[in-house]
PDB file of N, CA and C in Angstrom:
ATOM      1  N   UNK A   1     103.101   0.545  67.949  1.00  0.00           N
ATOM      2  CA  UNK A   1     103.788   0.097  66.759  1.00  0.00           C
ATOM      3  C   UNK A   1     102.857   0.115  65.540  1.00  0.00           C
ATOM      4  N   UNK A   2     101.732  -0.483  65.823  1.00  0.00           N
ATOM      5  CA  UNK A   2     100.772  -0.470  64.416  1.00  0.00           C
ATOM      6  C   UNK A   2     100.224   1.079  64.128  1.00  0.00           C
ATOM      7  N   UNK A   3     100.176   1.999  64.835  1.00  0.00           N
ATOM      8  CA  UNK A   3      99.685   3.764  64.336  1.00  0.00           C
ATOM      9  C   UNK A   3     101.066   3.955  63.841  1.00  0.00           C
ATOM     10  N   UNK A   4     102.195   3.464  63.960  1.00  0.00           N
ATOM     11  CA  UNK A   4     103.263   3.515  63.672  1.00  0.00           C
ATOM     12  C   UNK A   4     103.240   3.224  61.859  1.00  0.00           C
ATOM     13  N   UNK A   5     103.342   2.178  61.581  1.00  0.00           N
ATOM     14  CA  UNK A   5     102.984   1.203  60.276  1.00  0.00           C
ATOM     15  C   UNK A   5     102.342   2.187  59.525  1.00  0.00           C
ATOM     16  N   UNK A   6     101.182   1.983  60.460  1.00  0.00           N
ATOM     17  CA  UNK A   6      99.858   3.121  59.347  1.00  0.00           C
ATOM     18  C   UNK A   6     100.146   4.166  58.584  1.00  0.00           C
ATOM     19  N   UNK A   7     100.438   4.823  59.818  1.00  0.00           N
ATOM     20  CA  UNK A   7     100.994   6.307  59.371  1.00  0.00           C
ATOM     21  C   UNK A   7     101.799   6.686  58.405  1.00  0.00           C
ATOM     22  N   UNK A   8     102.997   5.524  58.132  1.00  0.00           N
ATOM     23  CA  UNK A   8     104.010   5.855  57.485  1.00  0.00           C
ATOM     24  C   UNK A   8     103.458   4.810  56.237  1.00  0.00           C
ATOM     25  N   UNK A   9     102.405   4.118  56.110  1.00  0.00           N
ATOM     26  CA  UNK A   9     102.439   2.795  55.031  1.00  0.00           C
ATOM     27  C   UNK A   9     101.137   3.725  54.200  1.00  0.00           C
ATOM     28  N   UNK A  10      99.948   4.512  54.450  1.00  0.00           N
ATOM     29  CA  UNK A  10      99.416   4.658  54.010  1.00  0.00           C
ATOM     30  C   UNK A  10      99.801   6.206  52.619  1.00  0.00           C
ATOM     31  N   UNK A  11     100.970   6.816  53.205  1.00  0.00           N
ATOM     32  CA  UNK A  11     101.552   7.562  52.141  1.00  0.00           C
ATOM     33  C   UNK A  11     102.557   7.671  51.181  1.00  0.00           C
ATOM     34  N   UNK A  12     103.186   6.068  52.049  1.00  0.00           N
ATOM     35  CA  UNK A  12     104.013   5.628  50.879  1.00  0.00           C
ATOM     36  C   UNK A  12     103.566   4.792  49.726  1.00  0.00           C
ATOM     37  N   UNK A  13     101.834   4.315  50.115  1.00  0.00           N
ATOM     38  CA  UNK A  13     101.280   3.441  48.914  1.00  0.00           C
ATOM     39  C   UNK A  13     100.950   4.460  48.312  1.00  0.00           C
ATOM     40  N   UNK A  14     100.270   5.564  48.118  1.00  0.00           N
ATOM     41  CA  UNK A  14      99.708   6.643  48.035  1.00  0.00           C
ATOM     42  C   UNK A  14     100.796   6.991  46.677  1.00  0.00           C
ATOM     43  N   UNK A  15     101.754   7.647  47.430  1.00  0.00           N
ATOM     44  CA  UNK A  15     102.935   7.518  46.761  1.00  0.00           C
ATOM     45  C   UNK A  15     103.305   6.914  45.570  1.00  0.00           C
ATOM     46  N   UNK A  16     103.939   5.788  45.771  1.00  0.00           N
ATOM     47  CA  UNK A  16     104.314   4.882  45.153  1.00  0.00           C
ATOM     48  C   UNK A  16     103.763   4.294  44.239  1.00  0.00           C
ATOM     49  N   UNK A  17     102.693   3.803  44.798  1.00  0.00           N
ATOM     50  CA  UNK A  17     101.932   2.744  43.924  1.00  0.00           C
ATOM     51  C   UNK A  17      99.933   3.193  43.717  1.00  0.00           C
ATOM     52  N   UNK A  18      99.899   4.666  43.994  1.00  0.00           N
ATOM     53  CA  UNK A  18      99.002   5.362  43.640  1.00  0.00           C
ATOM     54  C   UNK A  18      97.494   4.785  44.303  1.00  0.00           C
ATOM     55  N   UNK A  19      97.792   4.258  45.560  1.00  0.00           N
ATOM     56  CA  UNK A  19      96.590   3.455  46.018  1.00  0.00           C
ATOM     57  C   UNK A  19      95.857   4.458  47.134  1.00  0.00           C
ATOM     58  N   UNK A  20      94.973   5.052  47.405  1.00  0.00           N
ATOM     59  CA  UNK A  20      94.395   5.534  48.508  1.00  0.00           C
ATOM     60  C   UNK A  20      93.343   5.002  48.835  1.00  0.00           C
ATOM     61  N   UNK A  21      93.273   4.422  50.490  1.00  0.00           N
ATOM     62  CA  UNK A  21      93.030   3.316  51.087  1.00  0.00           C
ATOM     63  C   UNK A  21      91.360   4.019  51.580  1.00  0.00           C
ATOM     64  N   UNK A  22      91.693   5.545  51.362  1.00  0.00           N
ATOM     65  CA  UNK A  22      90.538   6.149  51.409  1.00  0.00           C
ATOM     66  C   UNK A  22      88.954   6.019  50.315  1.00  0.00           C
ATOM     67  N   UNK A  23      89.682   5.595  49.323  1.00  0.00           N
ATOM     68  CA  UNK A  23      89.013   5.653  48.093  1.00  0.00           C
ATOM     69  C   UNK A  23      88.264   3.983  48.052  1.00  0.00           C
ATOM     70  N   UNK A  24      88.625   3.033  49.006  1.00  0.00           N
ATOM     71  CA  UNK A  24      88.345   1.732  48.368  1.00  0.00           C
ATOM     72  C   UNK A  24      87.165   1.543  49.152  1.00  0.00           C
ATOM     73  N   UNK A  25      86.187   0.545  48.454  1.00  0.00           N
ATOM     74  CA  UNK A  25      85.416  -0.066  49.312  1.00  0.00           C
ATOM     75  C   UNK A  25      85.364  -1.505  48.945  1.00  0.00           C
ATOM     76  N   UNK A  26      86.152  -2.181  50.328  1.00  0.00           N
ATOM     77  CA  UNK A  26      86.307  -3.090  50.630  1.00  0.00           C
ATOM     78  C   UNK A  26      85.049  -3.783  50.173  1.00  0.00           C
ATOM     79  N   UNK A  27      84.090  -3.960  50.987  1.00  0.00           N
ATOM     80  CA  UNK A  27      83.180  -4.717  50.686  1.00  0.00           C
ATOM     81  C   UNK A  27      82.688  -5.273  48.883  1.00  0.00           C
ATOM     82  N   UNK A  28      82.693  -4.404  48.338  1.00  0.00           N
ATOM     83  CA  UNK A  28      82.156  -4.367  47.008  1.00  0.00           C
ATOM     84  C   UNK A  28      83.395  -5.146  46.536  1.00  0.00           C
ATOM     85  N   UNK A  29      84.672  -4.679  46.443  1.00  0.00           N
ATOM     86  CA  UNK A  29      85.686  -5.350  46.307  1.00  0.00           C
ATOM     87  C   UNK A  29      85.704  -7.148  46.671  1.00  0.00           C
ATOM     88  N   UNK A  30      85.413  -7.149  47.766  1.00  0.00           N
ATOM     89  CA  UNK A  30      85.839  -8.495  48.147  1.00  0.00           C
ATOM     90  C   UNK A  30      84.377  -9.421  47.276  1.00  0.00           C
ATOM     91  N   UNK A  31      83.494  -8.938  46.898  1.00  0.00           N
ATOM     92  CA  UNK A  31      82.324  -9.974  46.552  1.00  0.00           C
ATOM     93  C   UNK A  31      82.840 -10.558  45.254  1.00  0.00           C
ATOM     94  N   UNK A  32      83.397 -10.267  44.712  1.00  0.00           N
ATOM     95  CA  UNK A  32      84.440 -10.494  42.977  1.00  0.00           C
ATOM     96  C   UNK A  32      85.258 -11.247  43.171  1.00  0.00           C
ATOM     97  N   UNK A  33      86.010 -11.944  45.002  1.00  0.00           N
ATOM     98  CA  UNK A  33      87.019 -12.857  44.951  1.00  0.00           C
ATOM     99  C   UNK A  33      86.521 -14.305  44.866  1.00  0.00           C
ATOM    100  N   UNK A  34      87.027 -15.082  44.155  1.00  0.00           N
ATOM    101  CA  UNK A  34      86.913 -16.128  43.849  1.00  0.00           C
ATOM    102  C   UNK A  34      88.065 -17.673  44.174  1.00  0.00           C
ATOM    103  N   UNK A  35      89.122 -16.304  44.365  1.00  0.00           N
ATOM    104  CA  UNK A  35      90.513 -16.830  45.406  1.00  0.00           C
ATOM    105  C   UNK A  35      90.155 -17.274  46.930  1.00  0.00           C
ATOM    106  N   UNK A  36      91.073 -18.554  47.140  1.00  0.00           N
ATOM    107  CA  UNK A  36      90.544 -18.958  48.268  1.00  0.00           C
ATOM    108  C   UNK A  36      91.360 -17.557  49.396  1.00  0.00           C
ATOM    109  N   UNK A  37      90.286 -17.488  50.187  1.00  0.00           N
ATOM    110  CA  UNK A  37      90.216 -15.958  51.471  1.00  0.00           C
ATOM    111  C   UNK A  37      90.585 -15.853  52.699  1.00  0.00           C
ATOM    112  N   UNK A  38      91.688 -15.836  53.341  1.00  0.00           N
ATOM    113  CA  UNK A  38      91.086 -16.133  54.652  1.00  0.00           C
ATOM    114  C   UNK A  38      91.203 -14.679  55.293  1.00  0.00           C
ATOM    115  N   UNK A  39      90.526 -14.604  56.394  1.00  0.00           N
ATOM    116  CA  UNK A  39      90.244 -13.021  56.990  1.00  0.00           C
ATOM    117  C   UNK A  39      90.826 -13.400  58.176  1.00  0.00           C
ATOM    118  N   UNK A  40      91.597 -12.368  58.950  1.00  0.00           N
ATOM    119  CA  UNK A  40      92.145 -12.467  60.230  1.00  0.00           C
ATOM    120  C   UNK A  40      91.194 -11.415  61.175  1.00  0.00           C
ATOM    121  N   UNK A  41      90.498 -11.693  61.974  1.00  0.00           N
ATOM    122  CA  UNK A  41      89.647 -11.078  62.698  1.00  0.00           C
ATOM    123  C   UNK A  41      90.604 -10.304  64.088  1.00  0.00           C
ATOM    124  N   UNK A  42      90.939  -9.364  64.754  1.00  0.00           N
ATOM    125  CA  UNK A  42      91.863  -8.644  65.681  1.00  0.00           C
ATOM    126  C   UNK A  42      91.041  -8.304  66.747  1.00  0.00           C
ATOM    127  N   UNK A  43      90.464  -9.047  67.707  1.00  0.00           N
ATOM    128  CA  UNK A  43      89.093  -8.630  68.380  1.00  0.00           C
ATOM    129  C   UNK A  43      89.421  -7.575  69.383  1.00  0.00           C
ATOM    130  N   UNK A  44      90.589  -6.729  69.167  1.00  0.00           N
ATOM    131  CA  UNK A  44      91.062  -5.617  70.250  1.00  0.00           C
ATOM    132  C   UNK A  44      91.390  -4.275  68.914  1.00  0.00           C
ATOM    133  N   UNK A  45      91.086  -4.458  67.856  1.00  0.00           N
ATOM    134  CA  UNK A  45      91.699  -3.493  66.959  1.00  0.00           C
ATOM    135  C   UNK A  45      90.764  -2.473  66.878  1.00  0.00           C
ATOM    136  N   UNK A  46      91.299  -1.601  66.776  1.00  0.00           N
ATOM    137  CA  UNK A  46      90.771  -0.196  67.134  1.00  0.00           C
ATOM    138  C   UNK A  46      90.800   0.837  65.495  1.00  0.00           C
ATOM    139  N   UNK A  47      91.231  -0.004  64.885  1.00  0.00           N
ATOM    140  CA  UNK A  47      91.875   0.724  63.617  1.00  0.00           C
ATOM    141  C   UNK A  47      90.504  -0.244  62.277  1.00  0.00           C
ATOM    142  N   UNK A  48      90.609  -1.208  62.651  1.00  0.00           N
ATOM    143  CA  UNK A  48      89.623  -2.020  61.899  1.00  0.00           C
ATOM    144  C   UNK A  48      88.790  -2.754  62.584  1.00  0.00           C
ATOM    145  N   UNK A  49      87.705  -2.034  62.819  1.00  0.00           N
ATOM    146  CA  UNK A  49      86.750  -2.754  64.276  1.00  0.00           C
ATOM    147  C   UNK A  49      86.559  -4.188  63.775  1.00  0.00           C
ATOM    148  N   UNK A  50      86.280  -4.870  64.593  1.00  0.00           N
ATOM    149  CA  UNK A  50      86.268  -6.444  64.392  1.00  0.00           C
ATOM    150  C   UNK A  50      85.056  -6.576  63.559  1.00  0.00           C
ATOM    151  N   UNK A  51      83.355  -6.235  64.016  1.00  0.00           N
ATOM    152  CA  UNK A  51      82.568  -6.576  63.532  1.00  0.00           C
ATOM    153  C   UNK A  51      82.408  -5.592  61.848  1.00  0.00           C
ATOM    154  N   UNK A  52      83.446  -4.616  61.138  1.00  0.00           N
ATOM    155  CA  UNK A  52      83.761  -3.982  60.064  1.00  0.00           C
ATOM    156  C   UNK A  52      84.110  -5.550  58.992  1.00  0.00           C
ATOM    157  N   UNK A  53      85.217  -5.879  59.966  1.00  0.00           N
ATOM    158  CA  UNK A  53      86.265  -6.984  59.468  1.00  0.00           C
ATOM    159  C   UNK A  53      85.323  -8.163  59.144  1.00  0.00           C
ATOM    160  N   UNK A  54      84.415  -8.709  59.783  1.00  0.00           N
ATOM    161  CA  UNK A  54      83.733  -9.575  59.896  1.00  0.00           C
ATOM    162  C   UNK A  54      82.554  -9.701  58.855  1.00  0.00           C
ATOM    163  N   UNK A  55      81.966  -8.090  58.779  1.00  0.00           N
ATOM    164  CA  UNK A  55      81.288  -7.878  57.378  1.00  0.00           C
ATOM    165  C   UNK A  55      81.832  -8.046  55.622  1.00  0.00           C
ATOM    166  N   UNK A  56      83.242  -7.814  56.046  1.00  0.00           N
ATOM    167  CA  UNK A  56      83.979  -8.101  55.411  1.00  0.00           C
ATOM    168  C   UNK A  56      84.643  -9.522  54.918  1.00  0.00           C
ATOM    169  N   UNK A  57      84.034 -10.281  55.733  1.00  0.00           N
ATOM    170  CA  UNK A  57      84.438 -11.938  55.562  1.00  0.00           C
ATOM    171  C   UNK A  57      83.020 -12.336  54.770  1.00  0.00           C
ATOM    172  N   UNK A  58      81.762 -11.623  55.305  1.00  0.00           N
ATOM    173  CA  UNK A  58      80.252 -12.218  54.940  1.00  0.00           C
ATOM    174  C   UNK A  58      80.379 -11.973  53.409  1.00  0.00           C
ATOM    175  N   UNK A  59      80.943 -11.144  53.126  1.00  0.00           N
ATOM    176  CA  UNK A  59      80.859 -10.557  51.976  1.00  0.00           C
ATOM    177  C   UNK A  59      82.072 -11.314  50.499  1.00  0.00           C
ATOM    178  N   UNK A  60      82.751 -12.312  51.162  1.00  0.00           N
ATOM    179  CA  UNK A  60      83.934 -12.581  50.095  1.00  0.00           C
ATOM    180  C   UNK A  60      82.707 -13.431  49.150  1.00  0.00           C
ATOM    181  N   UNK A  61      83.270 -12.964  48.332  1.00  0.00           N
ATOM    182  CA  UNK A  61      82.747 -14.418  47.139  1.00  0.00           C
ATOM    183  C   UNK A  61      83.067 -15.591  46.690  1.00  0.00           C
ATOM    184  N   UNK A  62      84.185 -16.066  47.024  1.00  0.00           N
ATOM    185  CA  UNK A  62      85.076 -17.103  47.133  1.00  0.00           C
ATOM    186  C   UNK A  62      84.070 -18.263  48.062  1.00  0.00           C
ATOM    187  N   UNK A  63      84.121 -19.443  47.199  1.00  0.00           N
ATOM    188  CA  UNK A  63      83.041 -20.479  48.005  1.00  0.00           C
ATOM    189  C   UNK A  63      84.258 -21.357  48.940  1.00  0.00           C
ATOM    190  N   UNK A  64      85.410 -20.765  48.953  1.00  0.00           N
ATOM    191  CA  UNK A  64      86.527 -21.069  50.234  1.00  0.00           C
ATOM    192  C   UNK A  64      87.084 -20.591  50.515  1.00  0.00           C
ATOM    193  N   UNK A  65      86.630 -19.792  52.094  1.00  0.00           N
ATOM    194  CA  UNK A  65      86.487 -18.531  52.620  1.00  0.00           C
ATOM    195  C   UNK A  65      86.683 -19.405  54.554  1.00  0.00           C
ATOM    196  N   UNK A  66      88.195 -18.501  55.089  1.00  0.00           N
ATOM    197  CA  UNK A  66      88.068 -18.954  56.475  1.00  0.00           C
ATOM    198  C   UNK A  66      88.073 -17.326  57.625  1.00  0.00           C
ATOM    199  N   UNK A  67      87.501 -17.698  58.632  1.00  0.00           N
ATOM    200  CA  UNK A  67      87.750 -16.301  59.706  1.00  0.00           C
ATOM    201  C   UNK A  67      88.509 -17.217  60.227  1.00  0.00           C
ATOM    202  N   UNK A  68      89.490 -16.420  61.108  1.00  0.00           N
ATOM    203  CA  UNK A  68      90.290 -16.717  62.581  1.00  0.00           C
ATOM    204  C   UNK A  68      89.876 -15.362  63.381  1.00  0.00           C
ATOM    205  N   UNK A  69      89.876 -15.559  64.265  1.00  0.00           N
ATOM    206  CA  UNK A  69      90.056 -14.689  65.341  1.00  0.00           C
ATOM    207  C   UNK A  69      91.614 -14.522  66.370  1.00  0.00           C
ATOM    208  N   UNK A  70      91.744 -13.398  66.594  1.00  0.00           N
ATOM    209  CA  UNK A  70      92.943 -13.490  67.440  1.00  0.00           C
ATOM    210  C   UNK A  70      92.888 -12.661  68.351  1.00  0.00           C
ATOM    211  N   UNK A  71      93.472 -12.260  69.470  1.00  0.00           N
ATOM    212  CA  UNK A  71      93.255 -11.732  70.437  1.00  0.00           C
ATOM    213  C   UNK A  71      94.488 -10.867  70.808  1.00  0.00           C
ATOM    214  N   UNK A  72      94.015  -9.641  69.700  1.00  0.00           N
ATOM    215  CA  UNK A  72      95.225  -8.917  69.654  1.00  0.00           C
ATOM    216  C   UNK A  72      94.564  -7.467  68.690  1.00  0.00           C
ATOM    217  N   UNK A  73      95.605  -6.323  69.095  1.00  0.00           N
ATOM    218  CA  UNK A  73      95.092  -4.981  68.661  1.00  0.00           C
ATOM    219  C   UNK A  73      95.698  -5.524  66.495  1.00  0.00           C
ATOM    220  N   UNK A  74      95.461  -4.495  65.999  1.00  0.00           N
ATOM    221  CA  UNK A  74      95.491  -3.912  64.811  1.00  0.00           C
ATOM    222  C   UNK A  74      96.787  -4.826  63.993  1.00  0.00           C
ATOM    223  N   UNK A  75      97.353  -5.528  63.767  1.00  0.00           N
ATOM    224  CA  UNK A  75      98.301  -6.688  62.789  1.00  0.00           C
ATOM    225  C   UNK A  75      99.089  -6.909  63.428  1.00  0.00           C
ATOM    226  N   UNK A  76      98.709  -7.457  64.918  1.00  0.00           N
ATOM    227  CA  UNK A  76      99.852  -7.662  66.021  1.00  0.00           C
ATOM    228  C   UNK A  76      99.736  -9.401  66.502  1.00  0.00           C
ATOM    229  N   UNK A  77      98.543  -9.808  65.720  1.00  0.00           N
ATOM    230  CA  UNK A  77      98.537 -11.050  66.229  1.00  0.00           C
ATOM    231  C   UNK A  77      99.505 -12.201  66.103  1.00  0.00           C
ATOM    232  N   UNK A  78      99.839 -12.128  64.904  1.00  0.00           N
ATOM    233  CA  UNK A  78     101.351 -12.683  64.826  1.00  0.00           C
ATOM    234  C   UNK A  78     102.576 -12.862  66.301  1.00  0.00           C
ATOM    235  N   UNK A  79     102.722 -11.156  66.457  1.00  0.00           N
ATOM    236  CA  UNK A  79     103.508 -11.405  67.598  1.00  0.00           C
ATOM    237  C   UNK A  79     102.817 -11.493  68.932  1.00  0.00           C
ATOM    238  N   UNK A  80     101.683 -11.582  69.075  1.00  0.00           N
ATOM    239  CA  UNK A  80     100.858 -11.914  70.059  1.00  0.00           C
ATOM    240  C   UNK A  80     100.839 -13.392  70.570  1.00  0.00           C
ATOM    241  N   UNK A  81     100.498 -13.548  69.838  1.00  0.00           N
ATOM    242  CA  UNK A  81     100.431 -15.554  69.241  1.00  0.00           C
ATOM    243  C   UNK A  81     100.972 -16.253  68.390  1.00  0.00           C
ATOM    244  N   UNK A  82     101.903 -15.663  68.318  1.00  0.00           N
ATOM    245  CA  UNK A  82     102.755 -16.731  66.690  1.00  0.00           C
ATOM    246  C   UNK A  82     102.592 -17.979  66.879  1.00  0.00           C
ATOM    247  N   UNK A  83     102.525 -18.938  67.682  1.00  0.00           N
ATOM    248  CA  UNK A  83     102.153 -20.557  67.484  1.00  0.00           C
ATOM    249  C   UNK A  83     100.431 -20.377  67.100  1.00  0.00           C
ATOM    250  N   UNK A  84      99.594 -19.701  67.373  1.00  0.00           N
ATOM    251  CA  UNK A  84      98.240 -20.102  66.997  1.00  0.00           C
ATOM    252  C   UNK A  84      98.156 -19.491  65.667  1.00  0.00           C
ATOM    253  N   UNK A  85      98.628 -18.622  65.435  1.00  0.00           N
ATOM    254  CA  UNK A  85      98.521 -17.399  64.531  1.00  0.00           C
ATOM    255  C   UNK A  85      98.657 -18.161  63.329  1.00  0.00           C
ATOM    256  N   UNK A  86     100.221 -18.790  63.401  1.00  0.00           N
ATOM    257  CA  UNK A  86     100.522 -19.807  62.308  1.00  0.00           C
ATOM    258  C   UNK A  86      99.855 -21.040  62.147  1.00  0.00           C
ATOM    259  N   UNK A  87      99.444 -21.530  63.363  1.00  0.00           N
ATOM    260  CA  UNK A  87      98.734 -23.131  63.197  1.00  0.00           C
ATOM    261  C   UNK A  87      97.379 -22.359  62.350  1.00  0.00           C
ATOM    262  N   UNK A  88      96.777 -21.430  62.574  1.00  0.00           N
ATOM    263  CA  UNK A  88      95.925 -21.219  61.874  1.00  0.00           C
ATOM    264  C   UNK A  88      95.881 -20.396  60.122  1.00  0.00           C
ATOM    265  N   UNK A  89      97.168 -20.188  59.962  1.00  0.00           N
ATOM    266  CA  UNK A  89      97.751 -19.766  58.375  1.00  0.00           C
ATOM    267  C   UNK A  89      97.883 -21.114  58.010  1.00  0.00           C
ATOM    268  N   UNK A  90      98.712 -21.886  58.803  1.00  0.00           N
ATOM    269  CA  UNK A  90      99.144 -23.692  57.829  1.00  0.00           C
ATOM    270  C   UNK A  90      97.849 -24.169  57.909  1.00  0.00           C
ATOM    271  N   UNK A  91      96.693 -24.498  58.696  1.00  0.00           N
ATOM    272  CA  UNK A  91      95.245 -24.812  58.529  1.00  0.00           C
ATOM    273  C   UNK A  91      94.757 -24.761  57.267  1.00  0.00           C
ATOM    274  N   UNK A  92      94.835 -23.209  56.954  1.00  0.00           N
ATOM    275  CA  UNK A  92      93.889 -22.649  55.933  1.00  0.00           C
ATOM    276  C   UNK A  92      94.754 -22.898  54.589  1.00  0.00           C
ATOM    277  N   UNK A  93      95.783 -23.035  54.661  1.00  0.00           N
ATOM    278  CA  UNK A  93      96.783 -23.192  53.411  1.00  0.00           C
ATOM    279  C   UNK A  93      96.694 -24.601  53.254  1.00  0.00           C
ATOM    280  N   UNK A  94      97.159 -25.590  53.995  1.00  0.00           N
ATOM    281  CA  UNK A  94      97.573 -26.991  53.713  1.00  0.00           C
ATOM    282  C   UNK A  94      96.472 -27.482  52.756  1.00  0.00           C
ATOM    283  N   UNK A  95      94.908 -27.613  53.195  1.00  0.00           N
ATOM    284  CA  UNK A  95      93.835 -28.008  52.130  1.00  0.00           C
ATOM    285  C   UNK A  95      93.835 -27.452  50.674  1.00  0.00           C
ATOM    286  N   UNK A  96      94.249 -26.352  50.544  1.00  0.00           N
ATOM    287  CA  UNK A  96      94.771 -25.750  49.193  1.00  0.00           C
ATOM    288  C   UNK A  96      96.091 -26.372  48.358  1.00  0.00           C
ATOM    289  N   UNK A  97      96.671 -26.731  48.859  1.00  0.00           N
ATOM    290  CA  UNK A  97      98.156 -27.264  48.779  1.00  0.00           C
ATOM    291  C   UNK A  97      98.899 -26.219  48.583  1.00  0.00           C
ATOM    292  N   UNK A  98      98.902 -25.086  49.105  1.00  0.00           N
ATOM    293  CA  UNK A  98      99.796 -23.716  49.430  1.00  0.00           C
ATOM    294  C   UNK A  98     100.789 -24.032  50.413  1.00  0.00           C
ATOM    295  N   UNK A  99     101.035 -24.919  51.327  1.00  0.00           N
ATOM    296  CA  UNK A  99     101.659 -25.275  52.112  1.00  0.00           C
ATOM    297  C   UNK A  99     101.800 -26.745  52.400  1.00  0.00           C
TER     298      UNK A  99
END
């Protein structure tokens, strides 16, 4: 399902909204956020290796910044775990008052 997503999401942004996912670098990007962050870590994803993702958390600039981990391939953790998945979205939201 997620090579599924990809495949069809990365040429309709392309498309649409002129974004190529090829062109970005994350890292440099994320050191400029100042928005509170949270990173979802996929410790089976094959598409965004975990320890990529993880460099990617070291790197936010935001001085309120959370990882989760989940135990699930490529944006599947949701339906993997939807009770942890979410206890850990309302976690990171409620102290913000986002939720």
């Amino acid at each position: 399902m997620s090579n599924y997503l990809i495949a069809v999401t990365k040429p309709y942004m392309k498309l649409v909204h002129g974004i190529d996912f090829a062109e970005g670098d994350t890292i440099e990007l994320v050191k400029n956020d100042k928005l509170p962050t949270m990173v979802i870590v996929s410790d089976k994803d094959e598409v965004c290796l975990p320890e990529m993702v993880e460099e990617v958390y070291e790197n936010v600039g935001s001085d309120t910044k959370t990882e989760v981990h989940v135990d699930s391939a490529h944006i599947e953790g949701i339906i993997d775990d939807k009770d942890y998945y979410m206890q850990q979205v309302r976690a990171f939201l409620e102290p913000i008052g986002l939720y």
